[in-house]
N, C-alpha and C. Protein backbone atom coordinates (compact mmCIF):
# COMPACT_ATOMS: atom_id res chain seq x y z
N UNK A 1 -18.06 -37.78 -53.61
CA UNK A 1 -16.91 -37.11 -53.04
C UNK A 1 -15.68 -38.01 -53.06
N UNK A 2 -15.84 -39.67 -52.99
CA UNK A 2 -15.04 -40.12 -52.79
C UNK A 2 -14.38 -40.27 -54.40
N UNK A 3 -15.33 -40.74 -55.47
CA UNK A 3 -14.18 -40.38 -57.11
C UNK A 3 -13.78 -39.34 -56.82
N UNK A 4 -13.94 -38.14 -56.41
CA UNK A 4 -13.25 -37.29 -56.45
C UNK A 4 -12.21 -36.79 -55.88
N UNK A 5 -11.93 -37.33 -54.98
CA UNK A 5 -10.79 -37.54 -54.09
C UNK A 5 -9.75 -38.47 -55.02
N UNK A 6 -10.62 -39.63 -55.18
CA UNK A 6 -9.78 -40.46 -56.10
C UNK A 6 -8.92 -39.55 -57.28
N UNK A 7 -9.47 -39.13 -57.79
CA UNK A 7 -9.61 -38.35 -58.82
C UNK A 7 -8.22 -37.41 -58.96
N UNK A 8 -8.59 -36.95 -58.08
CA UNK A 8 -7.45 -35.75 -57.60
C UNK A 8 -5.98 -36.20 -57.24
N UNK A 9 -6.20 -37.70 -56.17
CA UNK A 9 -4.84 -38.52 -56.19
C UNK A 9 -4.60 -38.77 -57.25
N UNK A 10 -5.21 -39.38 -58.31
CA UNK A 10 -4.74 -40.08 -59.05
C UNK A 10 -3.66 -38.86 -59.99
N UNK A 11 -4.57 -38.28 -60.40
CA UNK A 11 -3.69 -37.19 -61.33
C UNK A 11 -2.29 -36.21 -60.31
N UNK A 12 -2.50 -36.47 -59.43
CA UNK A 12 -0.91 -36.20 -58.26
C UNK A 12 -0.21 -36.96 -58.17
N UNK A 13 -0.64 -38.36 -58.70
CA UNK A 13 0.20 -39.61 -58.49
C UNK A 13 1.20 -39.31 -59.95
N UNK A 14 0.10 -39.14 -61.06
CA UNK A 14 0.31 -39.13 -62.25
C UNK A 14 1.66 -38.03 -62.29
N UNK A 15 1.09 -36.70 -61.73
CA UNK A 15 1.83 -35.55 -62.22
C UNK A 15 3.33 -35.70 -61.63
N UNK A 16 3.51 -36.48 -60.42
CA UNK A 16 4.34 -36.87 -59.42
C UNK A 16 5.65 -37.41 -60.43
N UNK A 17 4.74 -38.40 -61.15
CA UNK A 17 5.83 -39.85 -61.58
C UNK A 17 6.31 -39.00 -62.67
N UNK A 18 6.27 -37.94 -63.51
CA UNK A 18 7.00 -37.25 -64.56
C UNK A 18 7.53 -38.08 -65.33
N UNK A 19 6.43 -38.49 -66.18
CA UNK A 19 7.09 -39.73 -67.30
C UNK A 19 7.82 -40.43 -67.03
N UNK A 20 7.88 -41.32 -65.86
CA UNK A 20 9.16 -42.04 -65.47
C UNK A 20 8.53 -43.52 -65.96
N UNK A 21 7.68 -43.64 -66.91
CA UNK A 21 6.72 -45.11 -67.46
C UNK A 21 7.56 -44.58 -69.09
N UNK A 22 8.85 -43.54 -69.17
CA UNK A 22 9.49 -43.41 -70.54
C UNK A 22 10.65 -44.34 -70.29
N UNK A 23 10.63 -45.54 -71.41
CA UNK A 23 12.08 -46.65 -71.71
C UNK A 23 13.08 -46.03 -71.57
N UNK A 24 14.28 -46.72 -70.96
CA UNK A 24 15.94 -46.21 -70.92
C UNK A 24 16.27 -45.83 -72.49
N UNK A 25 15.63 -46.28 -73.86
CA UNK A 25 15.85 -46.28 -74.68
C UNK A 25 15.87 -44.87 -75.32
N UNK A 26 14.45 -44.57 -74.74
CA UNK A 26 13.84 -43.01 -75.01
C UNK A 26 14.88 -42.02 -74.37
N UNK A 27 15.40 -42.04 -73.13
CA UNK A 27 15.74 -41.48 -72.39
C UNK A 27 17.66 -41.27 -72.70
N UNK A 28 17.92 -42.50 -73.22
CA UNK A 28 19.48 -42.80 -73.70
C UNK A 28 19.21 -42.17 -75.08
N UNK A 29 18.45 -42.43 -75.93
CA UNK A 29 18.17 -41.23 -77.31
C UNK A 29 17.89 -40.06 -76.61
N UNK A 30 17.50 -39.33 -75.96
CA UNK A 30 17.45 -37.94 -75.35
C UNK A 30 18.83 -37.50 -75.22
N UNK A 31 19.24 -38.29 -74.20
CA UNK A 31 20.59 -37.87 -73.58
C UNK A 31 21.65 -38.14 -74.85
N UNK A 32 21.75 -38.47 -75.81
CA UNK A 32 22.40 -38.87 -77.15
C UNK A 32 22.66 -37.75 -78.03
N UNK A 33 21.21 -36.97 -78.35
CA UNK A 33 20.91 -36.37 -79.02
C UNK A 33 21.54 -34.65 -78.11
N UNK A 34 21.48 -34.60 -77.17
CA UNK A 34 21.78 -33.62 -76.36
C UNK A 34 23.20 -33.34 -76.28
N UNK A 35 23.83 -34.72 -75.96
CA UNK A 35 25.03 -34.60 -76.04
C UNK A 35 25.65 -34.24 -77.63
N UNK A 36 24.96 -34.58 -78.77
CA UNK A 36 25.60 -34.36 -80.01
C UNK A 36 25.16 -32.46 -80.24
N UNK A 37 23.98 -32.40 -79.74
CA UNK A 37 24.34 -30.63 -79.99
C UNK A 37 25.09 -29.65 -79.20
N UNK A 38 25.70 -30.38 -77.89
CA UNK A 38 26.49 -29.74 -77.17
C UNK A 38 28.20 -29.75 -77.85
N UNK A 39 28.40 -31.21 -78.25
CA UNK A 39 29.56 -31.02 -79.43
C UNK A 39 30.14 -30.53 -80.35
N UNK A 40 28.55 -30.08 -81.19
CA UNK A 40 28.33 -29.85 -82.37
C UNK A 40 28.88 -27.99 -82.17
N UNK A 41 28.06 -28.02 -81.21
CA UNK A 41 27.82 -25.80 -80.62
C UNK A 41 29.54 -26.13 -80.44
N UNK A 42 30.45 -26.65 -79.11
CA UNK A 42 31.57 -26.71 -78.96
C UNK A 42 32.50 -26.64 -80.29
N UNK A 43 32.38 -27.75 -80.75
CA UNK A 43 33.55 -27.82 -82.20
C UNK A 43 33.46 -26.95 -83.23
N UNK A 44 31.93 -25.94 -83.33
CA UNK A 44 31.89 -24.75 -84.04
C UNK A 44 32.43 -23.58 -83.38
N UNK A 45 32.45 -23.49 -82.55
CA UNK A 45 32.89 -22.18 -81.27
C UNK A 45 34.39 -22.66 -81.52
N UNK A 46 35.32 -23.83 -81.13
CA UNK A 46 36.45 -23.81 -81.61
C UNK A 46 36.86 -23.93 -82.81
N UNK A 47 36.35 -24.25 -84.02
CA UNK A 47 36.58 -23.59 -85.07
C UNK A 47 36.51 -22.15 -85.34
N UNK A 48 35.74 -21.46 -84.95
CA UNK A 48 35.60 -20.11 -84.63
C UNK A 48 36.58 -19.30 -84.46
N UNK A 49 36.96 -19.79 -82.95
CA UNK A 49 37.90 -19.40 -82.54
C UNK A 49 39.15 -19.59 -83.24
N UNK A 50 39.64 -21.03 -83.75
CA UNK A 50 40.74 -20.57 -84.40
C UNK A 50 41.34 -19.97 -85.31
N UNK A 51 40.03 -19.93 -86.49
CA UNK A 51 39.95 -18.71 -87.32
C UNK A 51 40.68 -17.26 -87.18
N UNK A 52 39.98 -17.20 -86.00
CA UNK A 52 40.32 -15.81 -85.35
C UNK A 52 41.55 -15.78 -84.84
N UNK A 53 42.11 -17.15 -84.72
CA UNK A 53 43.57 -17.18 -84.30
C UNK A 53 44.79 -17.18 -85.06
N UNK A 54 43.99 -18.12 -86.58
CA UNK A 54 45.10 -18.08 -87.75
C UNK A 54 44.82 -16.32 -88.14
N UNK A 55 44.17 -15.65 -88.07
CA UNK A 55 43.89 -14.58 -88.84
C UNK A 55 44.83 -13.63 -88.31
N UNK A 56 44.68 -13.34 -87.09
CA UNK A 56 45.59 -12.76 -86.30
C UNK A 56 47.14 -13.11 -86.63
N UNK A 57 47.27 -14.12 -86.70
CA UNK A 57 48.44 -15.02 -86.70
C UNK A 57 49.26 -14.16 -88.15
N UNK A 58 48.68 -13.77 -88.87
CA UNK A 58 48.95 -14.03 -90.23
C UNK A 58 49.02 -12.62 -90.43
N UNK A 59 47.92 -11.94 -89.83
CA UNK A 59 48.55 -10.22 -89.70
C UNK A 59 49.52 -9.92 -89.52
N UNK A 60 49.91 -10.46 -88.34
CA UNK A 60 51.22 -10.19 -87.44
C UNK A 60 52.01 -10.47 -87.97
N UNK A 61 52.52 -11.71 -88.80
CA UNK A 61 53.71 -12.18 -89.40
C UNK A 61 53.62 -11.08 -90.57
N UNK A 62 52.13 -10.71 -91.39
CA UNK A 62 52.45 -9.62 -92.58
C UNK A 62 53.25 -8.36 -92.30
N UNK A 63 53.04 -8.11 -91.00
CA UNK A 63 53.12 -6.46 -90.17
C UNK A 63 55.15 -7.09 -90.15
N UNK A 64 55.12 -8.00 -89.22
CA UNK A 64 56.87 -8.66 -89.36
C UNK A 64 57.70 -8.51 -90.43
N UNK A 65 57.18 -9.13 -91.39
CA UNK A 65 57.56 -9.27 -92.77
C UNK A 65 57.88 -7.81 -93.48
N UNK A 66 56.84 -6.90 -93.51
CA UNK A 66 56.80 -5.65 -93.93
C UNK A 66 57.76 -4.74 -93.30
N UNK A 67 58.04 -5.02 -91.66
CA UNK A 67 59.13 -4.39 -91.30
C UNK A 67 60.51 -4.82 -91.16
N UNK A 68 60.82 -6.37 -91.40
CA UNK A 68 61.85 -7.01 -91.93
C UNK A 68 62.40 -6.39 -93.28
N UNK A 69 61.53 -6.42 -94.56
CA UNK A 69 62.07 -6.32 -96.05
C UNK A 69 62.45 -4.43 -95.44
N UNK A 70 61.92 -3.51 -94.91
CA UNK A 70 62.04 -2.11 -94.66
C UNK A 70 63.71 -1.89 -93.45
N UNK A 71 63.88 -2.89 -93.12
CA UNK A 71 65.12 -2.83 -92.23
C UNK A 71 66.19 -3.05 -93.21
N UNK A 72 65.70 -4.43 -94.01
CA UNK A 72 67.11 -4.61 -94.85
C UNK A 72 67.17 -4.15 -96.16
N UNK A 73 66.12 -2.93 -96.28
CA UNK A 73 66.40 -1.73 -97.31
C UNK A 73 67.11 -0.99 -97.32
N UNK A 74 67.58 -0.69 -95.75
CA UNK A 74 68.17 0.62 -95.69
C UNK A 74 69.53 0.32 -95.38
């Protein structure tokens, strides 16, 4: 009864410590790697976005343009 008691602490001790026996090294490459796909998602989403901003951009000046040359037709 008593290994088994042991037993039972031990693996609560274990489950407790949540890999905390992982190097700053491991842990600074985690946090490294995390941070580069949060950049990565960001600087594609604002590329994205500005796309959508020159595009717009460029309508509008066509739509301008088209009713500029139609003003100084007449």
């Amino acid at each position: 009864m008593k290994r088994f008691l042991t037993i039972i602490v031990l693996a609560g001790t274990l489950a407790a410590c949540n890999n905390s026996a992982d190097s700053t090294a491991d842990q600074k490459d985690s946090l490294d790697s995390l941070a580069n796909e949060k950049k990565e998602m960001i600087d594609s989403t604002a590329d994205q976005r500005k796309d959508v901003i020159d595009s717009t951009t460029e309508q509008k000046k066509d739509v301008l343009d088209r009713v500029d040359s139609a003003t100084n037709k007449q």
